[in-house]
N, C-alpha and C. Protein backbone atom coordinates (compact mmCIF):
# COMPACT_ATOMS: atom_id res chain seq x y z
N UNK A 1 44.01 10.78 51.00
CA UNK A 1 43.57 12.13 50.73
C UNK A 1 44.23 12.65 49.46
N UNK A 2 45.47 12.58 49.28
CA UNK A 2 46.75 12.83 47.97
C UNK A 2 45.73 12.19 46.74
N UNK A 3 45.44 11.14 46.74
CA UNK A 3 45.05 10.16 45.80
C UNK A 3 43.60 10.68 44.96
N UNK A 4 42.45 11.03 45.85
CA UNK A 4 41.50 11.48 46.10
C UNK A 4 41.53 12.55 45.14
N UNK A 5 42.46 13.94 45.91
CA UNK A 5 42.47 15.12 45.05
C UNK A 5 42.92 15.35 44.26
N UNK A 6 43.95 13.94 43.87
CA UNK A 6 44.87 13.79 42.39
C UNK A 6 43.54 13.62 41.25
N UNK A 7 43.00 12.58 41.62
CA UNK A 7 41.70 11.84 41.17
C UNK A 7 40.73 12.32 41.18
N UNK A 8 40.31 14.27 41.69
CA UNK A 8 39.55 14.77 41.67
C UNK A 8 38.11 13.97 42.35
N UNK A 9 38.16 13.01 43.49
CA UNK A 9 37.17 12.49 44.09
C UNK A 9 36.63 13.28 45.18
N UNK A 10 35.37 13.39 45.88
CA UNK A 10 35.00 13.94 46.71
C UNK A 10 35.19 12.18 47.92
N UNK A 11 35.69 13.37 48.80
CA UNK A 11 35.79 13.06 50.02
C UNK A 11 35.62 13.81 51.41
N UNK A 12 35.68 12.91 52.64
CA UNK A 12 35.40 14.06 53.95
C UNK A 12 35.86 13.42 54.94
N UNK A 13 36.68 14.36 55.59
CA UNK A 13 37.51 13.35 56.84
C UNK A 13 36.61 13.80 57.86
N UNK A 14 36.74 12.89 58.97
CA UNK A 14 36.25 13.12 59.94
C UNK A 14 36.65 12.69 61.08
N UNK A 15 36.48 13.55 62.68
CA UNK A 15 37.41 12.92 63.75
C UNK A 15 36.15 11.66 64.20
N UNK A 16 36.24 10.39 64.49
CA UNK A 16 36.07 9.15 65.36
C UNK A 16 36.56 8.68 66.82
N UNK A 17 35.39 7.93 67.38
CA UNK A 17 36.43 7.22 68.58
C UNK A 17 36.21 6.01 67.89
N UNK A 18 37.77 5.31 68.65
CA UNK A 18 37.56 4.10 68.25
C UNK A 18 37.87 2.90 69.93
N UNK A 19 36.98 1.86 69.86
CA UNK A 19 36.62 1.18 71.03
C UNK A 19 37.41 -0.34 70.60
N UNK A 20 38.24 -0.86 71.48
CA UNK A 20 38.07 -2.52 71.35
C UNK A 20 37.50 -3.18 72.46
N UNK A 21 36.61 -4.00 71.72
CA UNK A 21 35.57 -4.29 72.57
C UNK A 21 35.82 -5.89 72.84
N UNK A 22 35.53 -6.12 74.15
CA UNK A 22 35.41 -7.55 73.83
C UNK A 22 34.12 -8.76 73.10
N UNK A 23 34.95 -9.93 72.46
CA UNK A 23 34.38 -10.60 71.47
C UNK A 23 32.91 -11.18 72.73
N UNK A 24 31.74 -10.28 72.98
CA UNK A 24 30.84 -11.20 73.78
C UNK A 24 29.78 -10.26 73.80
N UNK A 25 28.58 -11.20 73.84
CA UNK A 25 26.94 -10.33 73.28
C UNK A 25 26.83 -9.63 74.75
N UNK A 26 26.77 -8.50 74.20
CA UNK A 26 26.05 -7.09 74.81
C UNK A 26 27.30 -6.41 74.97
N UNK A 27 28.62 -6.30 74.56
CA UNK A 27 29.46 -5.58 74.72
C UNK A 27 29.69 -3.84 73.69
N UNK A 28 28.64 -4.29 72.85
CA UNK A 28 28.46 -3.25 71.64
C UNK A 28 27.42 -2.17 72.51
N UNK A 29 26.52 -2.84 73.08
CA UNK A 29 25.29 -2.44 73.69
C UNK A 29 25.94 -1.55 75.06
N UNK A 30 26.55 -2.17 76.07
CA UNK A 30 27.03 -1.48 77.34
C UNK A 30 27.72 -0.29 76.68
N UNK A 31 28.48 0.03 75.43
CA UNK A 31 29.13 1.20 75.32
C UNK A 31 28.26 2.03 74.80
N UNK A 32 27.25 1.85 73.84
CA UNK A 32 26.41 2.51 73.19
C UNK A 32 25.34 3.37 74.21
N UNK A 33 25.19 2.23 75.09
CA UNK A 33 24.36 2.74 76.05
C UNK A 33 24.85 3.76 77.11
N UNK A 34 26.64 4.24 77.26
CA UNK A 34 26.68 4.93 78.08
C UNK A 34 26.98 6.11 77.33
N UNK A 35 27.13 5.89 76.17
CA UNK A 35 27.32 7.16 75.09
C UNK A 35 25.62 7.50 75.19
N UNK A 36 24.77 7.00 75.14
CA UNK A 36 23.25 8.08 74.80
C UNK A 36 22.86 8.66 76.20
N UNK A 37 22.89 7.96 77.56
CA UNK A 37 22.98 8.53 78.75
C UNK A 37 23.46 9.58 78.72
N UNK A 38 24.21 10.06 78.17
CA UNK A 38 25.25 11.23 78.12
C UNK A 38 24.50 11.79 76.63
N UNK A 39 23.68 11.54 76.28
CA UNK A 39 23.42 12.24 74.83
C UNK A 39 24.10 12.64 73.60
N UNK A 40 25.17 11.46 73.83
CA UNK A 40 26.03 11.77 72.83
C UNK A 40 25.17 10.49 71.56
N UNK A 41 24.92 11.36 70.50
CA UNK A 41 24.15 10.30 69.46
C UNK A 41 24.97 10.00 67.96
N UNK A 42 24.99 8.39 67.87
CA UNK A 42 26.17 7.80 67.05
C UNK A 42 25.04 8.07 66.04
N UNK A 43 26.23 8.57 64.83
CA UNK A 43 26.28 8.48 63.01
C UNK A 43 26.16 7.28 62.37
N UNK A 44 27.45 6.39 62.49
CA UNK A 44 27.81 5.28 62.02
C UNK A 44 28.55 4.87 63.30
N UNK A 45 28.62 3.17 62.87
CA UNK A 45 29.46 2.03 63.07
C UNK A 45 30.11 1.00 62.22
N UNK A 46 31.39 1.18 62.33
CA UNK A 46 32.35 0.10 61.65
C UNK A 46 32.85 -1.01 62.90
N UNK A 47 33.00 -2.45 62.31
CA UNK A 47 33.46 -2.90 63.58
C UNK A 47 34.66 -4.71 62.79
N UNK A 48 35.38 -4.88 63.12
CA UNK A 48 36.49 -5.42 62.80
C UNK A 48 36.64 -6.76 63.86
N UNK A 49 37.15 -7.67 63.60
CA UNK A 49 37.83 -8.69 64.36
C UNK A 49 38.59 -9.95 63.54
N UNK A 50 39.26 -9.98 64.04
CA UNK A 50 40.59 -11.16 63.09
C UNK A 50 40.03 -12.40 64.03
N UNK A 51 40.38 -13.97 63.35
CA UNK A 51 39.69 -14.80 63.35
C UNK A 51 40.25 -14.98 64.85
N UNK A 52 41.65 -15.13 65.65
CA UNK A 52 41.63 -15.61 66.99
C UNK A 52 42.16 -14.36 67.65
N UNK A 53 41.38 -12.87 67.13
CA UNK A 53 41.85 -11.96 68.43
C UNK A 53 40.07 -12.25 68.99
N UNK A 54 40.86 -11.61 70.59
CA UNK A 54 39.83 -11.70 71.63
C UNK A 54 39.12 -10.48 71.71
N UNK A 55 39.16 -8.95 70.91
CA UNK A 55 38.76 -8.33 70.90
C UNK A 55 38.41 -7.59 69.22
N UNK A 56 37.11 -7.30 69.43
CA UNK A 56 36.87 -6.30 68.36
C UNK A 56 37.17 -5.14 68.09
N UNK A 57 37.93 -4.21 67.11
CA UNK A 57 37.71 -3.08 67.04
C UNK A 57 36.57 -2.35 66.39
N UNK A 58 36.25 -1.66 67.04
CA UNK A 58 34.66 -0.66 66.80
C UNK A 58 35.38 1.07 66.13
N UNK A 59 34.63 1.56 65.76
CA UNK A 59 35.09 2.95 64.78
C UNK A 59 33.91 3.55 64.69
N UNK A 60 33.37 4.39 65.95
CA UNK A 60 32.15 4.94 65.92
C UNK A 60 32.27 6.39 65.80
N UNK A 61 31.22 6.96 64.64
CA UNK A 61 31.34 8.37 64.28
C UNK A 61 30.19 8.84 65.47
N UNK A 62 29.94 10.24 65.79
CA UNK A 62 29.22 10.69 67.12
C UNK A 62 29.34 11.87 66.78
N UNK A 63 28.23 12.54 66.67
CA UNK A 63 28.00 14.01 67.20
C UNK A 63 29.36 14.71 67.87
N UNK A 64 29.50 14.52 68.82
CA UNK A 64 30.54 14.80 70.01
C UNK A 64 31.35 13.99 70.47
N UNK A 65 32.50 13.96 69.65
CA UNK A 65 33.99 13.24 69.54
C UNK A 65 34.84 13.43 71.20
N UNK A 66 34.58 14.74 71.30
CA UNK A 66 35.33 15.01 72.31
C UNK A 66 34.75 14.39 74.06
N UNK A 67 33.33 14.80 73.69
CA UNK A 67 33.13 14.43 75.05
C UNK A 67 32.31 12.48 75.14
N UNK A 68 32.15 11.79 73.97
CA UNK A 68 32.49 10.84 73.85
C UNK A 68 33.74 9.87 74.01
N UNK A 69 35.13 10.75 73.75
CA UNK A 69 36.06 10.20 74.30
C UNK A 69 36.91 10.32 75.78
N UNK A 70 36.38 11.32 76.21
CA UNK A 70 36.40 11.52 77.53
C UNK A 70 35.67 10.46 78.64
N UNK A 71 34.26 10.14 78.34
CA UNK A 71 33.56 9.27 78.70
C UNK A 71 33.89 7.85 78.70
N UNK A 72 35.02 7.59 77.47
CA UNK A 72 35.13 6.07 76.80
C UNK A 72 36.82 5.74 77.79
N UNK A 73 37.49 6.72 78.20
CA UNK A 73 38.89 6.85 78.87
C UNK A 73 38.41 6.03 80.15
């Protein structure tokens, strides 16, 4: 942020949840899916994994931070 306004760049923070998910097909899907049940509707997705961890980290932006992370607890 320091760097940014030194550098006169536009930027925008924003609050995220972030999920580690496990490394296996449909695990992106089961969370996504209990976030729209609930009508909470994702912005973006970032998602991360190092070559021998067993889990992904996910970094999903959402409408509703708060009651998305309530849901994800």
């Amino acid at each position: 942020k320091k760097v940014c306004e030194q550098m006169k760049l536009d930027f925008r923070e924003e609050s995220v949840i972030a999920a580690h998910l496990a490394d296996r097909p449909g695990s992106l899907g089961r969370l996504t899916r209990k976030l729209a049940e609930k009508g909470i509707n994702i912005e973006y997705v970032y998602g991360s994994i190092g070559k021998s961890a067993e889990r992904a980290l996910v970094v999903i932006g959402v409408n509703d931070v708060d009651a998305a992370s309530r849901l994800l607890k």
